[in-house]
Protein backbone atom coordinates (compact mmCIF):
# COMPACT_ATOMS: atom_id res chain seq x y z
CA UNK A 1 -34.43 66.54 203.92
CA UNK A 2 -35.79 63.62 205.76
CA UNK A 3 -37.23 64.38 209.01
CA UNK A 4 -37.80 61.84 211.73
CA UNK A 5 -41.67 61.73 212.14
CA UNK A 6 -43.82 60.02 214.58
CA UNK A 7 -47.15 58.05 213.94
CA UNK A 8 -49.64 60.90 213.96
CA UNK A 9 -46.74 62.76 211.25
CA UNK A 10 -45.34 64.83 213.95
CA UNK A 11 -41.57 65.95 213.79
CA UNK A 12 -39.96 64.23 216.17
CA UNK A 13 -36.03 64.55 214.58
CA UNK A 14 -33.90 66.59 212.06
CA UNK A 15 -30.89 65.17 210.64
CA UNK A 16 -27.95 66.37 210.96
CA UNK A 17 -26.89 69.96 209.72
CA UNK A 18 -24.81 69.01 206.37
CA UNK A 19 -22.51 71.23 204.01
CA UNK A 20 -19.83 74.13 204.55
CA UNK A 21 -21.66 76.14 207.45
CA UNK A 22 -22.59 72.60 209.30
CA UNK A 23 -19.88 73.52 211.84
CA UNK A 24 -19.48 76.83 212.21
CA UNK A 25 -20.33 79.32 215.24
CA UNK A 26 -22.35 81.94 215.56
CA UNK A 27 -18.88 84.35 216.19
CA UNK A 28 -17.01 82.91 212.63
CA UNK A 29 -20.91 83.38 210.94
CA UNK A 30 -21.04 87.04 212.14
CA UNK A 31 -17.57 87.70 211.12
CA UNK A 32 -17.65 86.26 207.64
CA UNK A 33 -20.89 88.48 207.40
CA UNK A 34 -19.29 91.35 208.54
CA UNK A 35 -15.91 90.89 206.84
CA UNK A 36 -17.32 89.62 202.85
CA UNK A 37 -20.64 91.57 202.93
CA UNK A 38 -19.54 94.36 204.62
CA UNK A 39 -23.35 94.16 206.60
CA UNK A 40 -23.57 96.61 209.48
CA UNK A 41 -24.84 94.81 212.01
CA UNK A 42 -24.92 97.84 214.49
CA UNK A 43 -28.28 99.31 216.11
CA UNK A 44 -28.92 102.67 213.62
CA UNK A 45 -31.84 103.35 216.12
CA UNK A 46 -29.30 104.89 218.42
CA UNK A 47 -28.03 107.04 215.88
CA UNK A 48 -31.52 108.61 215.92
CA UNK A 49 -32.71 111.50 217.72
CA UNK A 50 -35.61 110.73 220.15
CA UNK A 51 -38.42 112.17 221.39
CA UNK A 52 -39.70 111.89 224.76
CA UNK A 53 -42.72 114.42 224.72
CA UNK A 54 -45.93 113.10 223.67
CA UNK A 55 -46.16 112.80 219.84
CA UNK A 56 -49.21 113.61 217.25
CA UNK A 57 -51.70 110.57 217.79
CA UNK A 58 -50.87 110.33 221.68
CA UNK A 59 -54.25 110.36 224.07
CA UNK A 60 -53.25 113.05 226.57
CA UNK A 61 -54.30 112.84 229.70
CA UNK A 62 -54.08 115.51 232.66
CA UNK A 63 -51.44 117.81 232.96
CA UNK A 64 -50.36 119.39 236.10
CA UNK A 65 -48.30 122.83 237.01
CA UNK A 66 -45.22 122.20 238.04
CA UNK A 67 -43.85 124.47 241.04
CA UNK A 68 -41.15 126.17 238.53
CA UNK A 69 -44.54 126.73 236.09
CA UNK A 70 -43.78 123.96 234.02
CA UNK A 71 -46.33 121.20 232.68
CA UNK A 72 -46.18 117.50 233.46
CA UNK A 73 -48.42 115.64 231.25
CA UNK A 74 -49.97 112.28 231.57
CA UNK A 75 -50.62 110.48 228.02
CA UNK A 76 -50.91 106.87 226.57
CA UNK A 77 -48.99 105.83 223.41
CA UNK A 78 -51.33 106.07 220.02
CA UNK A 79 -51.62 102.58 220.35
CA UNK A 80 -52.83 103.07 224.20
CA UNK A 81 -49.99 100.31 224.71
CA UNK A 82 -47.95 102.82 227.14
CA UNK A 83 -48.81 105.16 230.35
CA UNK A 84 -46.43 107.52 230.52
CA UNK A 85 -45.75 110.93 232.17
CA UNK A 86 -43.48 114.26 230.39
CA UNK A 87 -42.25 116.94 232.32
CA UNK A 88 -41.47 120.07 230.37
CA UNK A 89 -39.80 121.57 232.44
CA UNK A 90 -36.81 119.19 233.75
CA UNK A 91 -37.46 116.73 230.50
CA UNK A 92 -38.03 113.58 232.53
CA UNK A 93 -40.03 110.81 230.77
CA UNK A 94 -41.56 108.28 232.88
CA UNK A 95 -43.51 104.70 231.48
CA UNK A 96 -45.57 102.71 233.33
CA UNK A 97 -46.69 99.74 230.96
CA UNK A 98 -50.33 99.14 229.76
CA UNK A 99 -53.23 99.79 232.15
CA UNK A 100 -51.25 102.21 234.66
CA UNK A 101 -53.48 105.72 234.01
CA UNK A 102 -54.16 106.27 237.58
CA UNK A 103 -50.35 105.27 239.06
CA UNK A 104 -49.35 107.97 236.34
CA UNK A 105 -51.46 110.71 237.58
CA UNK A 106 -50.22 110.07 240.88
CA UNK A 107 -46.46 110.15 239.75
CA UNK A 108 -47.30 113.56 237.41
CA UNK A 109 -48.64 114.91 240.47
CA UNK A 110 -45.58 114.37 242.47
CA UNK A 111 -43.45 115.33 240.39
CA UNK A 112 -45.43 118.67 239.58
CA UNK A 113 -44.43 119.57 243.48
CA UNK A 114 -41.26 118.48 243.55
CA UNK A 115 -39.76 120.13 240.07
CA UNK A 116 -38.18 123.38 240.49
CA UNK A 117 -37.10 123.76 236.87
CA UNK A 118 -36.86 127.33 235.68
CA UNK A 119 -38.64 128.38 232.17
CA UNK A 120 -42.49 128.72 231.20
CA UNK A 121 -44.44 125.70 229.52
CA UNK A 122 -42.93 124.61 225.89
């Protein structure tokens, strides 16, 4: 192809898409995909069961009693990319992004007196 360049070599142009998918949209692109390839194009993540409870590798943090005698744990993603807070009790996962230890404790801590769930720690 012959770009368009500049006097210091820099791109500056590309010519002009050429061939049998020069004018075709994104939709006809995706449905020739989908129709001769038979490609699944859907998100198989959501298939997946999740976890929210802190996995091996996660830095736990404090953990508070709840008022039904559950725990509510603060922990940071094994990659200490995430602050988030798990109550066992009720099941409720809460993030807070990178950096937010201390707005987690305080959320855990609410939480712990607010949650009446029924059932001993899991």
């Amino acid at each position: 192809m012959n770009y368009v360049t500049d006097g210091d070599g820099r791109i500056v142009a590309a010519p002009a898409q050429q061939g049998p998918l020069a004018n075709i949209t994104d939709a006809e692109m995706y449905d020739a995909i989908d129709a001769d390839w038979q490609v699944d194009l859907s998100n198989a993540a959501e298939d997946r069961e999740v976890s929210l409870k802190p996995e091996r590798g996660d830095h736990i943090g404090k953990q508070f009693r709840t008022v039904g005698g559950n725990l509510v744990t603060t922990a940071r993603t094994a990659e200490g990319e995430e602050s988030y807070t798990y109550c066992y009790g009720c099941g409720e996962r809460r993030e807070f992004g990178y950096g937010w230890d201390d707005r987690a404790r305080e959320h855990a801590n609410e939480h712990a007196g607010e949650c009446r769930a029924a059932g001993g720690a899991q």
